[in-house]
N, C-alpha and C. Protein backbone atom coordinates (compact mmCIF):
# COMPACT_ATOMS: atom_id res chain seq x y z
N UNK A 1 26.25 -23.60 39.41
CA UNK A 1 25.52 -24.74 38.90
C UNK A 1 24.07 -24.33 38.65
N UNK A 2 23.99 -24.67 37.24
CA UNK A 2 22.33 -24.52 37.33
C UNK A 2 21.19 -25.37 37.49
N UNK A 3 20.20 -25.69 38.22
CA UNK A 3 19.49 -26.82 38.24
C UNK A 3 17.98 -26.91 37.73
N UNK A 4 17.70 -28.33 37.34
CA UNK A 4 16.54 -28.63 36.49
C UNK A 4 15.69 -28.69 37.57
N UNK A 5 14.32 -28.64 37.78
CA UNK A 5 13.41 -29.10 38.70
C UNK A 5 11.96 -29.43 38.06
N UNK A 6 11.51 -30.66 38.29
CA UNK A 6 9.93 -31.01 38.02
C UNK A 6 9.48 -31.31 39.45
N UNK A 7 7.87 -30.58 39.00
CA UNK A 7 6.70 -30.81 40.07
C UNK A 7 5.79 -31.19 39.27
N UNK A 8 5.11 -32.16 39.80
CA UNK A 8 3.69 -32.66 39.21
C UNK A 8 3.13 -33.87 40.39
N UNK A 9 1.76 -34.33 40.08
CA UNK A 9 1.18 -35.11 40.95
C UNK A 9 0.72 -33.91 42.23
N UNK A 10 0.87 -34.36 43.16
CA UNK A 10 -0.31 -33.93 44.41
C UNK A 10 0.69 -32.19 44.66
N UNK A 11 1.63 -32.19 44.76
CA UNK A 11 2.36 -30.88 44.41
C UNK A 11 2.08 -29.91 43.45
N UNK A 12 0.62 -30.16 42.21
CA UNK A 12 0.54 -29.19 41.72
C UNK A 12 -1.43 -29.31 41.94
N UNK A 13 -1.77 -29.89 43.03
CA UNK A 13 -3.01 -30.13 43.04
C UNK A 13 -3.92 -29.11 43.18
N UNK A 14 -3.86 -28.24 43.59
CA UNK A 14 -4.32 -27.12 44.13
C UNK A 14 -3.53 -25.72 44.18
N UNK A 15 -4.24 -24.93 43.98
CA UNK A 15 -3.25 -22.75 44.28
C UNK A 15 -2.09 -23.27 45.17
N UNK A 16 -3.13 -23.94 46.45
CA UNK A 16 -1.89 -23.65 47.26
C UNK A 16 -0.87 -24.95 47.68
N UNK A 17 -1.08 -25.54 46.61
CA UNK A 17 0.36 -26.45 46.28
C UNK A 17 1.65 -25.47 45.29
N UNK A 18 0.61 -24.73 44.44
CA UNK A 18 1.48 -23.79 43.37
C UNK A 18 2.25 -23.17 44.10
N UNK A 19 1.79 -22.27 44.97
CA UNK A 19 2.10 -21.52 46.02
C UNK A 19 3.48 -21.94 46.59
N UNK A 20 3.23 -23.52 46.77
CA UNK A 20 4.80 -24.00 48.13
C UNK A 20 5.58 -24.39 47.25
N UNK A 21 5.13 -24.92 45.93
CA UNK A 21 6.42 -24.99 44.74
C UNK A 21 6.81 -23.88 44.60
N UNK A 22 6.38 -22.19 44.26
CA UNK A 22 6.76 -21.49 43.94
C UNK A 22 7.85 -21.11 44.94
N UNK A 23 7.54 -20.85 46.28
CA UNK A 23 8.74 -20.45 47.33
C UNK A 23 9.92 -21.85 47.32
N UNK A 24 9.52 -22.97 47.21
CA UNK A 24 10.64 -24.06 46.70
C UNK A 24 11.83 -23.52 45.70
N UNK A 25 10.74 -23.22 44.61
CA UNK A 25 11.86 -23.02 43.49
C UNK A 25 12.52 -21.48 43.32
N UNK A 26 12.00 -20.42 44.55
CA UNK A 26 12.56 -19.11 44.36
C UNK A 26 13.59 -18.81 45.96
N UNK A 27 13.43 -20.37 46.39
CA UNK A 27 14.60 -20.34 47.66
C UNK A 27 15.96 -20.28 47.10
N UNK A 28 15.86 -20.83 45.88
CA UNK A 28 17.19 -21.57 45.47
C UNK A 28 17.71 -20.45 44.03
N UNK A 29 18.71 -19.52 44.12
CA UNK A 29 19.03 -18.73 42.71
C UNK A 29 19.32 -20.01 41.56
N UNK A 30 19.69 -21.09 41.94
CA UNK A 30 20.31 -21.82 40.87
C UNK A 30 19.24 -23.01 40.60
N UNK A 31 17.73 -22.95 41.05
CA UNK A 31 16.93 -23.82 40.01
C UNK A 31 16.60 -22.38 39.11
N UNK A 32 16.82 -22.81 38.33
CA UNK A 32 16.34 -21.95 37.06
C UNK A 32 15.32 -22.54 35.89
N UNK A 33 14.91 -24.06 35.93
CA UNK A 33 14.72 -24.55 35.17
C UNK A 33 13.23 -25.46 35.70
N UNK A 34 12.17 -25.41 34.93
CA UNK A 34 11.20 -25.68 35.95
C UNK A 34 10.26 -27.20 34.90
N UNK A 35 10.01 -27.69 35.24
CA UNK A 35 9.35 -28.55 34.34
C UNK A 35 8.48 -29.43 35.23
N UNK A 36 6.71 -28.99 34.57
CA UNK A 36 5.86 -29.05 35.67
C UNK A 36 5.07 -30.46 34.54
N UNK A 37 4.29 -31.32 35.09
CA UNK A 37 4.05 -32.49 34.52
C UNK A 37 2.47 -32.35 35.07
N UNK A 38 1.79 -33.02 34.75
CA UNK A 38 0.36 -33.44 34.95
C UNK A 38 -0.12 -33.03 36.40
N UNK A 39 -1.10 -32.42 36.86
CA UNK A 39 -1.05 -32.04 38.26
C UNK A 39 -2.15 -33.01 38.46
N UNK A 40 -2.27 -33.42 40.01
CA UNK A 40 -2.97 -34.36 40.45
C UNK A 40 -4.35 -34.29 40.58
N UNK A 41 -5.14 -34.63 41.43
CA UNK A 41 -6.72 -34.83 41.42
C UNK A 41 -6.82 -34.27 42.52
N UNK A 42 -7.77 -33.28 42.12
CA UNK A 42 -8.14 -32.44 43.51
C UNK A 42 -9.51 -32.85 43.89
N UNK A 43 -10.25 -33.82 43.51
CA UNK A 43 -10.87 -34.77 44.52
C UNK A 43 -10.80 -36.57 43.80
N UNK A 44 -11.56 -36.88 44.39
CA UNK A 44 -11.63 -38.46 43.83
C UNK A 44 -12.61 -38.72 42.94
N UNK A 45 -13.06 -37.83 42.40
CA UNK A 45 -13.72 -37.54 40.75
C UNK A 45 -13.12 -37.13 39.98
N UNK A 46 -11.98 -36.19 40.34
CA UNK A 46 -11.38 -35.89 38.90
C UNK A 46 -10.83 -37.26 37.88
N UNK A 47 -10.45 -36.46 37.14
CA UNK A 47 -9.79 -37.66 35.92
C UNK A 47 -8.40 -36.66 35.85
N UNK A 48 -7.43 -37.72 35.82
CA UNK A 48 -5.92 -37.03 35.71
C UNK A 48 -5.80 -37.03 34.09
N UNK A 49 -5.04 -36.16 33.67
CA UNK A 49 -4.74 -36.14 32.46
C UNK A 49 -4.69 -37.33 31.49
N UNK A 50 -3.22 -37.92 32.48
CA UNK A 50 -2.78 -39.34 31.74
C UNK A 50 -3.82 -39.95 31.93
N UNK A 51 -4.50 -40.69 32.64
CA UNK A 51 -6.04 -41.16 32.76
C UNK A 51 -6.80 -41.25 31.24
N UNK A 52 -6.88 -39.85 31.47
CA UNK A 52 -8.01 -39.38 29.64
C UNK A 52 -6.81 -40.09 28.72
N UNK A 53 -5.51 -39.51 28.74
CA UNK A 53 -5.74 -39.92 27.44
C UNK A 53 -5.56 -41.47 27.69
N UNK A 54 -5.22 -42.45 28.54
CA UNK A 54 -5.03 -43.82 28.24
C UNK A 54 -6.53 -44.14 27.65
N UNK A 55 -7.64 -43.58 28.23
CA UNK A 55 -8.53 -43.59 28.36
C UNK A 55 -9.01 -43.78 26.50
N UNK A 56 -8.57 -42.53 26.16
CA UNK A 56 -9.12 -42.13 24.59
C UNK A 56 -7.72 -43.01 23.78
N UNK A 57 -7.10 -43.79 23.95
CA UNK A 57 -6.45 -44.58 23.19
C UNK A 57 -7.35 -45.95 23.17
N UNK A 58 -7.66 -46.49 24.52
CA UNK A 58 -8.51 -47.44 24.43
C UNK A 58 -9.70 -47.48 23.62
N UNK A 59 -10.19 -46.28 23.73
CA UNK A 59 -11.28 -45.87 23.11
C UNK A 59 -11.56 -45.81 21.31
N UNK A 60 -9.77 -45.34 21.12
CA UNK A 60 -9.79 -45.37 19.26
C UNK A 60 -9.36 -46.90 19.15
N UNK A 61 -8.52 -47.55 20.10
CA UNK A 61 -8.41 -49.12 19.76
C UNK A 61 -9.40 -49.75 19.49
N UNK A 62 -10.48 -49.46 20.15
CA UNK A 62 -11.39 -50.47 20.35
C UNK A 62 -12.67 -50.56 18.74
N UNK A 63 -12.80 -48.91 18.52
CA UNK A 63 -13.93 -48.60 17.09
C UNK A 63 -12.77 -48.43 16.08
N UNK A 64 -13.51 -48.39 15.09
CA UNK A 64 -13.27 -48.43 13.37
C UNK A 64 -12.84 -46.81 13.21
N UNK A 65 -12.18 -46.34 12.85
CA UNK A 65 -11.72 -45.07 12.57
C UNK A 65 -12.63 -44.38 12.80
N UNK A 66 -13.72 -44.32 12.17
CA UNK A 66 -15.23 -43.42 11.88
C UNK A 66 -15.55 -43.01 13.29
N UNK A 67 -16.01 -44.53 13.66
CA UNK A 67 -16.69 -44.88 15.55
C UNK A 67 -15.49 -43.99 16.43
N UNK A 68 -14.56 -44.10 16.76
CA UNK A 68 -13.93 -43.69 17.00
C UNK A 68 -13.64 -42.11 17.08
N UNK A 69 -13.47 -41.38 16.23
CA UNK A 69 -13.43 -40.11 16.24
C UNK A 69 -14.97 -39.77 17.20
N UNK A 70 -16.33 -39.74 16.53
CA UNK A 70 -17.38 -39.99 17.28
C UNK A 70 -17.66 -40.13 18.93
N UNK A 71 -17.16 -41.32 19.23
CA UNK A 71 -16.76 -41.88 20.29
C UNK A 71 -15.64 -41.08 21.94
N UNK A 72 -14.83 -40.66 20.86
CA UNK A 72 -13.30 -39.72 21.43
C UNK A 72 -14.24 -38.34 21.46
N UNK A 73 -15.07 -37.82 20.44
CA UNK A 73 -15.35 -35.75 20.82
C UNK A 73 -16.44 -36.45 22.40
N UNK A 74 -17.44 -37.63 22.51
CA UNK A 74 -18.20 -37.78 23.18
C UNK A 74 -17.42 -37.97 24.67
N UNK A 75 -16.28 -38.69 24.76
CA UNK A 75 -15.93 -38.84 25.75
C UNK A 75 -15.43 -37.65 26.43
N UNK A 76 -15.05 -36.83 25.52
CA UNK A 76 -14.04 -35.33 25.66
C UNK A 76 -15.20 -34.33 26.40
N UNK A 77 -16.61 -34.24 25.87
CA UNK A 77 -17.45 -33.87 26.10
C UNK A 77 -18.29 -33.92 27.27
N UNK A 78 -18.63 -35.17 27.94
CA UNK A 78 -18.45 -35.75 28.84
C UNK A 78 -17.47 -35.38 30.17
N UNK A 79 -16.49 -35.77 29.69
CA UNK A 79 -15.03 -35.72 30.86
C UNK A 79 -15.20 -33.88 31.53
N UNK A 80 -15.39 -33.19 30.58
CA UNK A 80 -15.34 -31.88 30.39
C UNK A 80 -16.25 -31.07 31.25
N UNK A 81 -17.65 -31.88 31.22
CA UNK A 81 -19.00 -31.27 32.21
C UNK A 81 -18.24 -31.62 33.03
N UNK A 82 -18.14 -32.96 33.50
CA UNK A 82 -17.51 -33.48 35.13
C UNK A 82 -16.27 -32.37 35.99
C-alpha cells in the first residue's frame, strides 16, 4: 500500500518541526507521498500565508483596479520587512 501524507500548520513551524516530520515520514517505506501546506507562525507577528492572501483579496475588493494593484505591491512590501 502506498500512502499520501500532509503536514502543515504548527508541524512545519520551525527546522525542528521539519526535522520530526521528516523521521515521521521516513519511519514508514509506504508514505511515499508528501504534501506539505502552509506552515504556521513562528511567533505571534508572523502573518500566515492564507492570512496575506485573504488579506490582498480584501484589499483588491475594496479599490478600483488601478488603487488596487498600488495598494497590493504596498502591502506585499510591507508584510515582507516584518
Amino acid at each position: 500500500m502506498i500512502k499520501v501524507v500532509k503536514f502543515g500548520g504548527s508541524s512545519l513551524a520551525s527546522a525542528e518541526q521539519f526535522k520530526k516530520v521528516g523521521r515521521i515520514i521516513r519511519k514508514e517505506e509506504s508514505r511515499r507521498y508528501v504534501i506539505p501546506s502552509a506552515p504556521g507562525k513562528r511567533t505571534p507577528d508572523d502573518t500566515k500565508v492564507t492570512d496575506m492572501l485573504y488579506s490582498c483579496y480584501n484589499l483588491a475588493a475594496m479599490n478600483t483596479k488601478r488603487n488596487s494593484k498600488n495598494s497590493l505591491r504596498l502591502y506585499a512590501n510591507d508584510t515582507m520587512r516584518s
